[in-house]
N, C-alpha and C. Protein backbone atom coordinates (compact mmCIF):
# COMPACT_ATOMS: atom_id res chain seq x y z
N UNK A 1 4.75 10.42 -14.57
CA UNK A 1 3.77 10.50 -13.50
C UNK A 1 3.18 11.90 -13.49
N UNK A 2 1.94 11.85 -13.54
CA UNK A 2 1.67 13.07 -13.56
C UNK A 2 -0.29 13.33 -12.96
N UNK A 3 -0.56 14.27 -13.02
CA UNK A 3 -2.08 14.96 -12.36
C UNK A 3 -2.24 15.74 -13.33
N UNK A 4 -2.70 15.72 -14.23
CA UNK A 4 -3.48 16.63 -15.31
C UNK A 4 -5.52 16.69 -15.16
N UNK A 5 -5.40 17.75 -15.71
CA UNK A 5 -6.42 18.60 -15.11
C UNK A 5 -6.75 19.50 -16.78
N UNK A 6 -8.74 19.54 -17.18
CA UNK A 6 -8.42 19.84 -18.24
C UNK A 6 -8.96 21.11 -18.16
N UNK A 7 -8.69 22.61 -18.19
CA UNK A 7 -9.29 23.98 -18.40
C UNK A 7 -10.62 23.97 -18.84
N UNK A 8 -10.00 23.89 -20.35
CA UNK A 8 -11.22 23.69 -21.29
C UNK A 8 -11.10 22.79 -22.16
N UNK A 9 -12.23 23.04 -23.16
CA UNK A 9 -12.35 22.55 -24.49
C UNK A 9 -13.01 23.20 -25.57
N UNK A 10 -12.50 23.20 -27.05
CA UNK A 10 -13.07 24.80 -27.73
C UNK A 10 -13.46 23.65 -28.63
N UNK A 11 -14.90 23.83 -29.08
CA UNK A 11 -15.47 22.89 -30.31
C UNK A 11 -15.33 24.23 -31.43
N UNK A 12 -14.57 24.25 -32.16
CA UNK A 12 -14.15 25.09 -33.37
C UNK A 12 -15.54 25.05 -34.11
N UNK A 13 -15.87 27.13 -34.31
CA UNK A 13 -15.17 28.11 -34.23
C UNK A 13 -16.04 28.27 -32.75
N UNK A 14 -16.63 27.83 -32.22
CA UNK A 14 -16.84 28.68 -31.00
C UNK A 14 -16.07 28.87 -29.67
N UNK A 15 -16.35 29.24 -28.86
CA UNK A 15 -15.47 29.88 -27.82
C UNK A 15 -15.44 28.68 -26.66
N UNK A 16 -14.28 28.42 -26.23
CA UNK A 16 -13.84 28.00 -25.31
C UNK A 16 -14.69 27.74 -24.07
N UNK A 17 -14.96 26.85 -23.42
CA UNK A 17 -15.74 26.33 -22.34
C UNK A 17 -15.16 24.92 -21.50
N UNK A 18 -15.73 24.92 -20.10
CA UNK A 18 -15.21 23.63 -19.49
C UNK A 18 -16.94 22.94 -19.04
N UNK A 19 -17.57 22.67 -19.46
CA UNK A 19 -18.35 21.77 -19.00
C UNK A 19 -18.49 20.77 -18.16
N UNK A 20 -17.13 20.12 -18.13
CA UNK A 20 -16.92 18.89 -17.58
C UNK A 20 -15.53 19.57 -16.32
N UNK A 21 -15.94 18.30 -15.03
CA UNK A 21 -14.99 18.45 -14.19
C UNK A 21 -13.63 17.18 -14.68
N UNK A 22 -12.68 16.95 -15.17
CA UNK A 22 -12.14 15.95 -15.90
C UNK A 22 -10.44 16.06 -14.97
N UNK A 23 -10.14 14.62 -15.11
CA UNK A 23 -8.99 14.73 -14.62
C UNK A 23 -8.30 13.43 -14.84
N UNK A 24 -6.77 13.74 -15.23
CA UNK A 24 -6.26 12.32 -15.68
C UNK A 24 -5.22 12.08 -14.64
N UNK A 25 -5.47 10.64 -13.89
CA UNK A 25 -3.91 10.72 -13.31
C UNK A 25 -3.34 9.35 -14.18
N UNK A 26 -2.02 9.68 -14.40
CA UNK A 26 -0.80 8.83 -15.20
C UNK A 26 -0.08 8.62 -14.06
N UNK A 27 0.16 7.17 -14.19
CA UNK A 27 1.18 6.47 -13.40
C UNK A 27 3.01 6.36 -14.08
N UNK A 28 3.75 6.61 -13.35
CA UNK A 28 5.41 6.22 -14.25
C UNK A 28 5.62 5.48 -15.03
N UNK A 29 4.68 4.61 -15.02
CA UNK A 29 4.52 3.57 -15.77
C UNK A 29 3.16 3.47 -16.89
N UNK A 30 2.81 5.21 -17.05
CA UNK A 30 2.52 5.23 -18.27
C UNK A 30 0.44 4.54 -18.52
N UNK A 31 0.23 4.30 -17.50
CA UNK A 31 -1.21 3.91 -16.76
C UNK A 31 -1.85 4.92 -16.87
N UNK A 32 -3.04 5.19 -16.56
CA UNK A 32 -3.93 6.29 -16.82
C UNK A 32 -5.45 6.04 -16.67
N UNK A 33 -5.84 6.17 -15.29
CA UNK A 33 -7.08 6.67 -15.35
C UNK A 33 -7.71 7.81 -15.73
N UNK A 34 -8.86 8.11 -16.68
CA UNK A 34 -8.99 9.52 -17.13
C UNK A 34 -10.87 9.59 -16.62
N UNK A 35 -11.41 10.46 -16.12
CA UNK A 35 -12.87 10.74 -15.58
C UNK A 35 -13.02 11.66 -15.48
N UNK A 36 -14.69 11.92 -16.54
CA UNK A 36 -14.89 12.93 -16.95
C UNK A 36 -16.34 12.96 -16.24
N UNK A 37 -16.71 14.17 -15.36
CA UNK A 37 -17.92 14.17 -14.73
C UNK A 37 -18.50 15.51 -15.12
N UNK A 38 -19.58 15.70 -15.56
CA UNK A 38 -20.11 16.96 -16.25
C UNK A 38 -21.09 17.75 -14.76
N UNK A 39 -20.54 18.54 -14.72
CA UNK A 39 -20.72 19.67 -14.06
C UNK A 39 -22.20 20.06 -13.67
N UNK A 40 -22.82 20.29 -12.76
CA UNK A 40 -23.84 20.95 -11.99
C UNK A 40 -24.98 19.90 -12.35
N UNK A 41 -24.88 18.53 -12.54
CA UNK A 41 -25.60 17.52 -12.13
C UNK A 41 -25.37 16.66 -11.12
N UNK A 42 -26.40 16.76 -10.60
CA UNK A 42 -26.62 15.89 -8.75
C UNK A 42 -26.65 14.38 -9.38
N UNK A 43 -27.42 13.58 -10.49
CA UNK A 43 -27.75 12.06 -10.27
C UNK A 43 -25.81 11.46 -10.74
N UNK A 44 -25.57 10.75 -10.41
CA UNK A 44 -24.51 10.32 -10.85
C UNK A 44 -24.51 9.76 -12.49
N UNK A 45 -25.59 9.21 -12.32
CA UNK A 45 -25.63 7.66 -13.51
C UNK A 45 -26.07 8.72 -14.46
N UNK A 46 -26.66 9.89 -14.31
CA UNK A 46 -26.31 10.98 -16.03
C UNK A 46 -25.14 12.10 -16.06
N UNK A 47 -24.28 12.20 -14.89
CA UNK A 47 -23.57 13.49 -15.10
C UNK A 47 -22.14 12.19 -15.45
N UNK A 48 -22.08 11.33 -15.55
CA UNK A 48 -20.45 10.97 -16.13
C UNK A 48 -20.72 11.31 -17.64
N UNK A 49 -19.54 11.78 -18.37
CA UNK A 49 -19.64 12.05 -19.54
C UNK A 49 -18.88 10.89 -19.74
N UNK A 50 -17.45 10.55 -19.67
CA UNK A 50 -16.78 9.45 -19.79
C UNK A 50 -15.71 8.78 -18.60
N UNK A 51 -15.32 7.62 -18.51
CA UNK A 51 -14.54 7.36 -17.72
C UNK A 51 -13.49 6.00 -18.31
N UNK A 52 -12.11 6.20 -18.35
CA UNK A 52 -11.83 4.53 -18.94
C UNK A 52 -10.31 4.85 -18.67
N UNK A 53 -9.51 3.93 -18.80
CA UNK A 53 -8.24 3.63 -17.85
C UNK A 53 -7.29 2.82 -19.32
N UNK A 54 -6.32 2.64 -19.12
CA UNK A 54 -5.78 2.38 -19.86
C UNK A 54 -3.63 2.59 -19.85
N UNK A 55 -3.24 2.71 -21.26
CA UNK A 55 -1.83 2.69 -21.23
C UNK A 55 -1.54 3.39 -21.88
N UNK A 56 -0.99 4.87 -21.84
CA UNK A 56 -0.25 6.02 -22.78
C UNK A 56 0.98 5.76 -23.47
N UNK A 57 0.94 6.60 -24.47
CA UNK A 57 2.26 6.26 -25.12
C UNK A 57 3.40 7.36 -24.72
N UNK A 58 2.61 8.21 -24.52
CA UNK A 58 3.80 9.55 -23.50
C UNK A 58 2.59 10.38 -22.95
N UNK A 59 3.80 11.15 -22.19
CA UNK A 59 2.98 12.21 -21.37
C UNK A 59 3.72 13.59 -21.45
N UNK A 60 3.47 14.04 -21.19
CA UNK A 60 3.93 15.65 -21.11
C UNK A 60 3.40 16.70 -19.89
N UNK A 61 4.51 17.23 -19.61
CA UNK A 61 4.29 18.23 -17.77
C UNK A 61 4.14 19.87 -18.64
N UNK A 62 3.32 20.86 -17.26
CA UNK A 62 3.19 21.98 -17.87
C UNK A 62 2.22 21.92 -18.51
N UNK A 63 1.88 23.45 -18.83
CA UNK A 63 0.16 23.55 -19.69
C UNK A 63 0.26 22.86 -21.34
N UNK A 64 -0.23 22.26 -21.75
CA UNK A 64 -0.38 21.54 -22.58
C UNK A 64 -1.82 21.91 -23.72
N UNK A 65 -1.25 22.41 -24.73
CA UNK A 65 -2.55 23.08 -25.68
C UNK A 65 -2.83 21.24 -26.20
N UNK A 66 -3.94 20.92 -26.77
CA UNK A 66 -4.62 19.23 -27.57
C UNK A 66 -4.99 20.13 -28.57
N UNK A 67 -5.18 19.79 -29.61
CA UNK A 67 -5.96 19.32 -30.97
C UNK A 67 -6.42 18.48 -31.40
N UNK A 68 -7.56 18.07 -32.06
CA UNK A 68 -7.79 17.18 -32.52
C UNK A 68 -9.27 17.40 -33.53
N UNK A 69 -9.99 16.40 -33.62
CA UNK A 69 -10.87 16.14 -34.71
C UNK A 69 -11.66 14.78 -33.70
N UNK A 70 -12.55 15.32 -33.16
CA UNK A 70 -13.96 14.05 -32.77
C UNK A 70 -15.26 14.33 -32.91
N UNK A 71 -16.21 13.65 -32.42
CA UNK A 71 -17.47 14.02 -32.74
C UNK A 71 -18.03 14.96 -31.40
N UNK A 72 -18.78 16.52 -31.73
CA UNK A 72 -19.39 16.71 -31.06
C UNK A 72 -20.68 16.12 -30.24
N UNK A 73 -20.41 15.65 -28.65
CA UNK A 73 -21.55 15.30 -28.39
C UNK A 73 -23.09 15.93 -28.40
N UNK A 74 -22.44 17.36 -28.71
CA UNK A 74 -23.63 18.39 -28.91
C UNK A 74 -24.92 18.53 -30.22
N UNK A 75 -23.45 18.32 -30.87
CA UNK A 75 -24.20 18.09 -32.92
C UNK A 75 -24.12 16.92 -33.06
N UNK A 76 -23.57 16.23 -32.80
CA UNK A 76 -23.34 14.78 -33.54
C UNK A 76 -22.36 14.31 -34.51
N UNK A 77 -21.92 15.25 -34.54
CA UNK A 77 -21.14 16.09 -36.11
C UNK A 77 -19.50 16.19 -35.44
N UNK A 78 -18.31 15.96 -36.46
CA UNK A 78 -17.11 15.65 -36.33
C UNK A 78 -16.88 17.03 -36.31
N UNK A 79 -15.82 17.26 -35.24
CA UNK A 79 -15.68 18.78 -35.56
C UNK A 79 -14.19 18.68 -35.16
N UNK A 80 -13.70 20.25 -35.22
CA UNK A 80 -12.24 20.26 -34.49
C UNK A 80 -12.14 21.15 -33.39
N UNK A 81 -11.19 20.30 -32.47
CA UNK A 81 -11.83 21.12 -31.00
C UNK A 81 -10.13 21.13 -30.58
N UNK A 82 -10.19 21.90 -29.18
CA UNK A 82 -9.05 22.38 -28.71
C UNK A 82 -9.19 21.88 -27.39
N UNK A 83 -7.63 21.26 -26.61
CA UNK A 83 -8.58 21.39 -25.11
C UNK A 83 -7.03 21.67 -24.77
N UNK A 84 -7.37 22.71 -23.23
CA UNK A 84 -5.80 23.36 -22.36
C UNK A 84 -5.93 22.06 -21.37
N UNK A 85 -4.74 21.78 -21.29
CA UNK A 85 -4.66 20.66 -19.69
C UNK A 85 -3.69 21.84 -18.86
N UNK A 86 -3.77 21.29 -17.79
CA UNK A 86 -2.87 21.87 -16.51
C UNK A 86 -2.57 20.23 -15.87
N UNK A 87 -0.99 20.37 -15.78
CA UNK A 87 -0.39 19.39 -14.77
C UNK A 87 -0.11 19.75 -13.55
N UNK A 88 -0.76 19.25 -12.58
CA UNK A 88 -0.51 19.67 -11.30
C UNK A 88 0.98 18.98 -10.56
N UNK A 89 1.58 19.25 -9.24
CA UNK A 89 2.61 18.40 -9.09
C UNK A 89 1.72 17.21 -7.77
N UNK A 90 2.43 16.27 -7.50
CA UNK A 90 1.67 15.38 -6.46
C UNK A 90 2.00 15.64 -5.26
N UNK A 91 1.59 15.61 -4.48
CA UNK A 91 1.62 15.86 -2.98
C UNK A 91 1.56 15.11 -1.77
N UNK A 92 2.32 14.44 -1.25
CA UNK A 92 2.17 13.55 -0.50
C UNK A 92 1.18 13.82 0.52
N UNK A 93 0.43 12.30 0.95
CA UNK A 93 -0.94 12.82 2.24
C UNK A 93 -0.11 12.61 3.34
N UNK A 94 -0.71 13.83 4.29
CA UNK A 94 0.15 14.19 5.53
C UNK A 94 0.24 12.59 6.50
N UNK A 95 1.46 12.37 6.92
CA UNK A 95 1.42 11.24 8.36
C UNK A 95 1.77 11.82 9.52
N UNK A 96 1.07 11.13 10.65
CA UNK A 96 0.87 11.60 11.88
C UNK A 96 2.89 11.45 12.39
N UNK A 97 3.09 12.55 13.09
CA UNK A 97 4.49 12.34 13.43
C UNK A 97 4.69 11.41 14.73
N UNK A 98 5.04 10.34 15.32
CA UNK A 98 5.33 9.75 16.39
C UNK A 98 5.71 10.01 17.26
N UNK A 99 6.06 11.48 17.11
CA UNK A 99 6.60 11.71 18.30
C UNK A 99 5.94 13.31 18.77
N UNK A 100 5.06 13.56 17.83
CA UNK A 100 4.22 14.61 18.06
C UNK A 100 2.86 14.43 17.34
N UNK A 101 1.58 15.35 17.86
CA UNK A 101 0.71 15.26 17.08
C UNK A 101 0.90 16.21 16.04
N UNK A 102 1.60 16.92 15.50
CA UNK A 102 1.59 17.13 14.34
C UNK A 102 1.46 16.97 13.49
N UNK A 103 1.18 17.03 12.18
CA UNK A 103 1.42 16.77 10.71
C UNK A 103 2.47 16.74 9.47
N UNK A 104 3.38 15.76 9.33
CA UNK A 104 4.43 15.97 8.72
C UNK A 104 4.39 15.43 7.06
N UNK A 105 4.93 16.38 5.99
CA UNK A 105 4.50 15.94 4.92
C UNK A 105 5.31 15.60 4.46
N UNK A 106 5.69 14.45 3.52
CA UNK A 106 6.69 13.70 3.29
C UNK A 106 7.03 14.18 1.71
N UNK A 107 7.80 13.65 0.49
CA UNK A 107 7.64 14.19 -0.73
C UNK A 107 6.79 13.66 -1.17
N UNK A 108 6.90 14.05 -2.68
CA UNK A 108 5.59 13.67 -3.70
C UNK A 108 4.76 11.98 -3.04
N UNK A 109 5.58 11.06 -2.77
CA UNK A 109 5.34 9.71 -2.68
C UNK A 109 4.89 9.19 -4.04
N UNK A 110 5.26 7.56 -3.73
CA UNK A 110 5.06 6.78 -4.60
C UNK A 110 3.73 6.77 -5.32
N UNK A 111 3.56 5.96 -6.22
CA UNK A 111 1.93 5.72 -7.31
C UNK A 111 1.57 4.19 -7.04
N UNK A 112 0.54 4.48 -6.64
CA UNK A 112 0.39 2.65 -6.61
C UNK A 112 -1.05 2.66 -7.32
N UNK A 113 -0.95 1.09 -8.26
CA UNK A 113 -2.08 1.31 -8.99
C UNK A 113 -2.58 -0.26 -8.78
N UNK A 114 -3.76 -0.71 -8.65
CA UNK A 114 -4.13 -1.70 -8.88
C UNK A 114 -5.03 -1.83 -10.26
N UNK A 115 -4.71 -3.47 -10.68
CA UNK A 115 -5.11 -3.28 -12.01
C UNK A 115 -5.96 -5.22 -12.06
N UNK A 116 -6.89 -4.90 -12.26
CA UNK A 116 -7.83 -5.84 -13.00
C UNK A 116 -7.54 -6.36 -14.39
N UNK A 117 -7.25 -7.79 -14.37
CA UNK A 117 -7.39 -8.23 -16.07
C UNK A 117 -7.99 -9.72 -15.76
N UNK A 118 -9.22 -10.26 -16.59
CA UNK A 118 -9.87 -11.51 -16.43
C UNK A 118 -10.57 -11.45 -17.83
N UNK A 119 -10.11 -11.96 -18.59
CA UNK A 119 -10.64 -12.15 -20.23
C UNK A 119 -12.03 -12.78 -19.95
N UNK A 120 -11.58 -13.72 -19.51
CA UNK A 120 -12.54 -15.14 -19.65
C UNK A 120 -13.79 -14.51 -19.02
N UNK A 121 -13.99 -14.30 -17.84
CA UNK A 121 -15.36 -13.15 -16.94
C UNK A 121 -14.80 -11.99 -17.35
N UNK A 122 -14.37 -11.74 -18.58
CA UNK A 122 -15.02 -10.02 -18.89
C UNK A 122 -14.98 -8.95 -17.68
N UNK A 123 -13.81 -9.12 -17.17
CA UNK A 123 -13.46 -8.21 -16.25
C UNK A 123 -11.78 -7.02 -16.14
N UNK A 124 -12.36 -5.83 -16.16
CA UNK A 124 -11.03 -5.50 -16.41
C UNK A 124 -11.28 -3.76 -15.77
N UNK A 125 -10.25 -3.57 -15.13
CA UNK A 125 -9.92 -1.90 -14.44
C UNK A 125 -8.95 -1.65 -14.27
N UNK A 126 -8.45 -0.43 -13.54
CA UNK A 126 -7.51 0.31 -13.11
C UNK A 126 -7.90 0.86 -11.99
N UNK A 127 -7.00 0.74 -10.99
CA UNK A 127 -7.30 1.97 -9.98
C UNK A 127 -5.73 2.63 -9.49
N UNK A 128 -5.42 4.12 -9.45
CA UNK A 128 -4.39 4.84 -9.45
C UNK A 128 -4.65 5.45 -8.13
N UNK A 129 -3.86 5.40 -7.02
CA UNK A 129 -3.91 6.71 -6.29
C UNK A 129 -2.30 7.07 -6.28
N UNK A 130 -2.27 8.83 -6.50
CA UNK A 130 -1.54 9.42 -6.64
C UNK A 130 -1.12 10.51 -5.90
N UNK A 131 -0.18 10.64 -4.77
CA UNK A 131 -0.68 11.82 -3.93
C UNK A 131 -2.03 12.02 -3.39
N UNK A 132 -2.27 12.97 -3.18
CA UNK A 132 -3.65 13.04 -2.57
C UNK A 132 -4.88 12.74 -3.72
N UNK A 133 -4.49 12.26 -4.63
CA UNK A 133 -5.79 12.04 -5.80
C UNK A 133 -5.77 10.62 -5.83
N UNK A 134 -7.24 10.02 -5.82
CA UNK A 134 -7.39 8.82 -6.35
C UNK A 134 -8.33 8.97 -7.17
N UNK A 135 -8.31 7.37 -8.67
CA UNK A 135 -9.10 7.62 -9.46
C UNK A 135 -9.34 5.78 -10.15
N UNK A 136 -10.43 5.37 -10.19
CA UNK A 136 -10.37 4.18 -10.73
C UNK A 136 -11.62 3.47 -11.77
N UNK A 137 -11.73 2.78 -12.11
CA UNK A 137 -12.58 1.97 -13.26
C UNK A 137 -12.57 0.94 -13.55
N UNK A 138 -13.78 0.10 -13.30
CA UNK A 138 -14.03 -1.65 -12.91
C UNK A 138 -15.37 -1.17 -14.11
N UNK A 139 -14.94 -2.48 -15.11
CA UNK A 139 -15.88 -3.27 -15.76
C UNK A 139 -15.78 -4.65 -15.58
N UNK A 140 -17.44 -5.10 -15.71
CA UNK A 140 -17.71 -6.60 -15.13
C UNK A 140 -18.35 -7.20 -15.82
N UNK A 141 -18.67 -7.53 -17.12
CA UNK A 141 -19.37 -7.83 -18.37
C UNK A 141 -20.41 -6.23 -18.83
N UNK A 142 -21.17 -6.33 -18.36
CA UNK A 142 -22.21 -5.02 -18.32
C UNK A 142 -22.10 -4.38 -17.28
N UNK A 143 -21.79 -4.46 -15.78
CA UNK A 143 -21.67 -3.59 -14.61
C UNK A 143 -20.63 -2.54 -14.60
N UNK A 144 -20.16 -1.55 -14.32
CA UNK A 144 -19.38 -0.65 -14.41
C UNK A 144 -19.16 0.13 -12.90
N UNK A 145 -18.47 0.88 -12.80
CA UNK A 145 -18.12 1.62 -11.58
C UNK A 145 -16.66 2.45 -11.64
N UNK A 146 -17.05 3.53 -11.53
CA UNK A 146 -16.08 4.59 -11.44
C UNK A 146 -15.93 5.43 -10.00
N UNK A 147 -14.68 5.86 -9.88
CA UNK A 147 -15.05 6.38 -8.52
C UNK A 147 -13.93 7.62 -8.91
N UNK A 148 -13.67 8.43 -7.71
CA UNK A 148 -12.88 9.49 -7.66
C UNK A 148 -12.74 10.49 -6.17
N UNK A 149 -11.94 9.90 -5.93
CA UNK A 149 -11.47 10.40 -4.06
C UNK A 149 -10.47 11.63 -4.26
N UNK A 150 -10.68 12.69 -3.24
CA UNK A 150 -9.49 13.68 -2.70
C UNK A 150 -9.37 13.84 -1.69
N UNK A 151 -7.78 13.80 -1.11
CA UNK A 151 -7.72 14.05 0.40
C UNK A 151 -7.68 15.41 0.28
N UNK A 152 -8.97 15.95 1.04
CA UNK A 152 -8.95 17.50 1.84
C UNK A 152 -8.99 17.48 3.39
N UNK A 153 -8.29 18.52 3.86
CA UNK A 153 -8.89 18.74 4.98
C UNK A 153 -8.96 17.69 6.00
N UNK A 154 -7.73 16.89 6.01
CA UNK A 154 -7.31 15.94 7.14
C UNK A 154 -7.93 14.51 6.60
N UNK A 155 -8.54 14.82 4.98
CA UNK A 155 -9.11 13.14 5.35
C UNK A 155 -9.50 12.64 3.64
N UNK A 156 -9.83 11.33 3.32
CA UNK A 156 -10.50 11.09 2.11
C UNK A 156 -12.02 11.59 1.85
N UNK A 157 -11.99 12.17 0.92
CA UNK A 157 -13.35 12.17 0.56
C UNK A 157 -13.73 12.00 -0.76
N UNK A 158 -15.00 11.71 -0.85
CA UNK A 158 -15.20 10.92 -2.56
C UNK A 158 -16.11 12.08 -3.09
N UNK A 159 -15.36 12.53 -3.96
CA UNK A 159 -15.87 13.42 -5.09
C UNK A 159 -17.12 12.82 -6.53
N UNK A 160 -16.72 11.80 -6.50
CA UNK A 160 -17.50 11.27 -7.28
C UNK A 160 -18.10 9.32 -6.99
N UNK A 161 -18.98 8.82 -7.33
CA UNK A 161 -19.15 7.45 -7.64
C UNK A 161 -20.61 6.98 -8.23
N UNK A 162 -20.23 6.14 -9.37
CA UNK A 162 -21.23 5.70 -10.05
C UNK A 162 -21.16 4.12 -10.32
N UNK A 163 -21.96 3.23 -9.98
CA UNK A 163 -22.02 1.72 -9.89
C UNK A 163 -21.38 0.89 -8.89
N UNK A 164 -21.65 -0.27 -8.74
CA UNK A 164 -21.90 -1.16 -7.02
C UNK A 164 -20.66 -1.71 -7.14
N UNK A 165 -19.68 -2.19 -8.31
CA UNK A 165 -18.91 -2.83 -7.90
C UNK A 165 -17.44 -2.55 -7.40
N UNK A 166 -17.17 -2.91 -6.63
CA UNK A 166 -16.11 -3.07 -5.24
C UNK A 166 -14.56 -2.88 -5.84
N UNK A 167 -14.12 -1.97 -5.50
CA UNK A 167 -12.36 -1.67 -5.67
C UNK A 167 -11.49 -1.17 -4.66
N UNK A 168 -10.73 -1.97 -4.38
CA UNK A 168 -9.97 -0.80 -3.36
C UNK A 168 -9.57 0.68 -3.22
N UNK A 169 -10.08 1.11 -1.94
CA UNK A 169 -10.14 2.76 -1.95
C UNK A 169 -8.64 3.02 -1.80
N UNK A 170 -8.63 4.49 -2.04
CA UNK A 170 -7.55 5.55 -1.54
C UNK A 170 -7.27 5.16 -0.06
N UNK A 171 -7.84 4.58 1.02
CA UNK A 171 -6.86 4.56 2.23
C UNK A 171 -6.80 3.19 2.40
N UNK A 172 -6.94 1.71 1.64
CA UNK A 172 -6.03 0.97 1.20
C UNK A 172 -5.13 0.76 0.45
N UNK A 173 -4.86 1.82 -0.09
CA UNK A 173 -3.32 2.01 -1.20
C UNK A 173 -2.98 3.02 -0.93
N UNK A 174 -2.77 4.16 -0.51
CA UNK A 174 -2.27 5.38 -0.23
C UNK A 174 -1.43 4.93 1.15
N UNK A 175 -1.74 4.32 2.39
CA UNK A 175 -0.90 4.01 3.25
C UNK A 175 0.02 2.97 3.42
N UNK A 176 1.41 2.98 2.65
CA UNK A 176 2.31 2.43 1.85
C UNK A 176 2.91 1.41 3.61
N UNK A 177 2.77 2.09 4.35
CA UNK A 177 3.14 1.60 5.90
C UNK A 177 2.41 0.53 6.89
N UNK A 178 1.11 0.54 5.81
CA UNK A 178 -0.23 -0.33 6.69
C UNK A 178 0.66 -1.76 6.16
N UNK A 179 1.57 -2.40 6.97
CA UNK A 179 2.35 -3.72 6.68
C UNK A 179 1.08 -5.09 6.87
N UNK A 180 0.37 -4.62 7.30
CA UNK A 180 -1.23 -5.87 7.41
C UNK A 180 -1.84 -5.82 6.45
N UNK A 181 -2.20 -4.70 5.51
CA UNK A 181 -2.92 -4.76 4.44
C UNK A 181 -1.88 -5.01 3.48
N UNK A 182 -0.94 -4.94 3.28
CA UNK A 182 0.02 -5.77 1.71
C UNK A 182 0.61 -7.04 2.05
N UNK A 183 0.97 -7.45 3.57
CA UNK A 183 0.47 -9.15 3.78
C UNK A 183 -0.67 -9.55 3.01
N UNK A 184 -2.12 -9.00 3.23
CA UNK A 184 -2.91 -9.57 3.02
C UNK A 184 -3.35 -9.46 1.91
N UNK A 185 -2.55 -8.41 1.26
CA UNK A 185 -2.46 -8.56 -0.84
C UNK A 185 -1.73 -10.37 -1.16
N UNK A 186 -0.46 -10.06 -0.34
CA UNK A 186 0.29 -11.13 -0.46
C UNK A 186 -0.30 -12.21 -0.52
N UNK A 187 -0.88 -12.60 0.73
CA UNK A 187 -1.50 -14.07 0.63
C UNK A 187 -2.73 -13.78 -0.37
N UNK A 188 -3.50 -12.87 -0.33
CA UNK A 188 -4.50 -12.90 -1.50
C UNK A 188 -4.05 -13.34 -2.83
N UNK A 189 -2.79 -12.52 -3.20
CA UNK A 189 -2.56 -13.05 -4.62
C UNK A 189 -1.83 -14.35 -4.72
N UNK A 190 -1.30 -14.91 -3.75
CA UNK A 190 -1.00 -16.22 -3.78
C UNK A 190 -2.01 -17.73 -4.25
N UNK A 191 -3.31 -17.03 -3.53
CA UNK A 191 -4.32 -18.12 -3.79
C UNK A 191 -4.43 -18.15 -5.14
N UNK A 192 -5.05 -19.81 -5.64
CA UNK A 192 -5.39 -20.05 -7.06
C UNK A 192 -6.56 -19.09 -7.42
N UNK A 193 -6.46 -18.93 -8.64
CA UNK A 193 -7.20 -17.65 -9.44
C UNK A 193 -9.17 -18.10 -8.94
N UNK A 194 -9.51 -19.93 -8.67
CA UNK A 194 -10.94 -19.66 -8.84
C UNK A 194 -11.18 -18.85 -7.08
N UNK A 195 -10.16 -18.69 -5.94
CA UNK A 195 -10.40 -18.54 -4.50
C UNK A 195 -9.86 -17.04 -4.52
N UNK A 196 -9.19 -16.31 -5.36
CA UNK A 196 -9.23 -14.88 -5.71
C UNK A 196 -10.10 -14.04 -5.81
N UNK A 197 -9.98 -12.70 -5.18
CA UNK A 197 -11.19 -11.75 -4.55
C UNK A 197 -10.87 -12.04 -6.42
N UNK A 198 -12.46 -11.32 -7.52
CA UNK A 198 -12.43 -11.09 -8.24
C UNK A 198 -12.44 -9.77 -8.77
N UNK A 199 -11.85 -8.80 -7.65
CA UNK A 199 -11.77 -7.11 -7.83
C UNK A 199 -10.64 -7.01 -7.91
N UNK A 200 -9.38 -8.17 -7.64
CA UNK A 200 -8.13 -7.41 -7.49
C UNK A 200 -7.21 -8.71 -8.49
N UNK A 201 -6.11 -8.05 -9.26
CA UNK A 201 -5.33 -8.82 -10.31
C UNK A 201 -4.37 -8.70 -10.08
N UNK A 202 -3.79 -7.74 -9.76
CA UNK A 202 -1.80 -7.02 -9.44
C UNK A 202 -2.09 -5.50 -8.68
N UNK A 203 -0.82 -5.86 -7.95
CA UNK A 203 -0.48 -4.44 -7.24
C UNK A 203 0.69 -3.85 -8.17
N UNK A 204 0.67 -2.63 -8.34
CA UNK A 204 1.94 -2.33 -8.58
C UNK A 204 2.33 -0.88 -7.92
N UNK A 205 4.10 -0.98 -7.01
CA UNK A 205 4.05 0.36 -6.84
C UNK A 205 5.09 1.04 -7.46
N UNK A 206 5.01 2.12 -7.67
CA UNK A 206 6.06 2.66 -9.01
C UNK A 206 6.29 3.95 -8.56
């Protein structure tokens, strides 16, 4: 489980740069939303550089040097590039105390990820919230949608979103206590697959 976060990236021989705001969260179970939003553009639908979700084969905590060999999107041209990650630790979002208005913070907390799979309608995502980070990705034959939430400052807010279609946010999966909203996973996923919201496939919390 982890919050990685990427410094930079060095397209060999030149010097080191972060262009992109990028961030991967990995679930315990090895899940991984990764979204890459390029920096000091306002329209959404041109500043994603990439976004896509998927299943790791490991992970690794602590600063983390990459290597590799891909194509510059700059030249066009295969080059060898470098990139630093930083793993952050997770942080549980504050709950109201019951017996005061205070703010009490609990540990890291759990990962809960919802995950999309529909071969047949060409439908398939991830959505991770992790601590105070959420991060997710719905494809729908050609429709797409990425999003990217942080709790600051007492509350959710969405750092990023690009395309219409519908996933559950960060404060339907982050509040592990809302006992009405995972009833109503429950009976949702009970129904036969054609009376199934078609945004949601499995919960999982890990």
């Amino acid at each position: 489980m982890s919050i990685s976060i990427r410094d930079s990236i060095r397209w060999l021989p030149d010097a080191a740069s972060e262009p992109t705001s990028t961030v991967v969260l990995t679930s315990p179970e090895h899940r991984f939303v990764d979204i890459r939003v390029i920096k000091d553009v306002e329209d959404p639908r041109t500043s994603l550089d990439w976004a896509f979700a998927g299943v790791s084969s490991s992970e690794d905590d602590g600063r983390t040097l990459e290597t590799g060999r891909m194509v510059n999107p700059a030249t066009g041209q295969l080059t060898d590039y470098e990139e630093i990650w930083t793993d952050i630790e997770a942080e549980a979002v504050p709950e109201a105390n019951q017996k005061s208005e205070n703010l009490i913070k609990g540990p890291g907390g759990c990962c809960v990820v919802v995950e999309l799979k529909d071969e047949e309608r060409e439908e398939r995502g991830i959505a991770i919230c992790l601590g105070r980070h959420f991060q997710g990705v719905v494809r729908a034959g050609e429709r797409f949608t990425a999003e990217r939430w942080l709790w600051d400052d007492g509350e959710w807010k969405c750092e990023y979103r690009v395309g219409e279609l519908w996933m559950p946010g960060p404060k339907h999966m982050a509040t592990l206590a809302d006992y009405t909203f995972f009833l109503f996973l429950a009976i949702l996923l009970s129904l036969p697959s054609q009376r199934r919201s078609r945004h949601l496939n499995r919960i999982i919390v890990e």
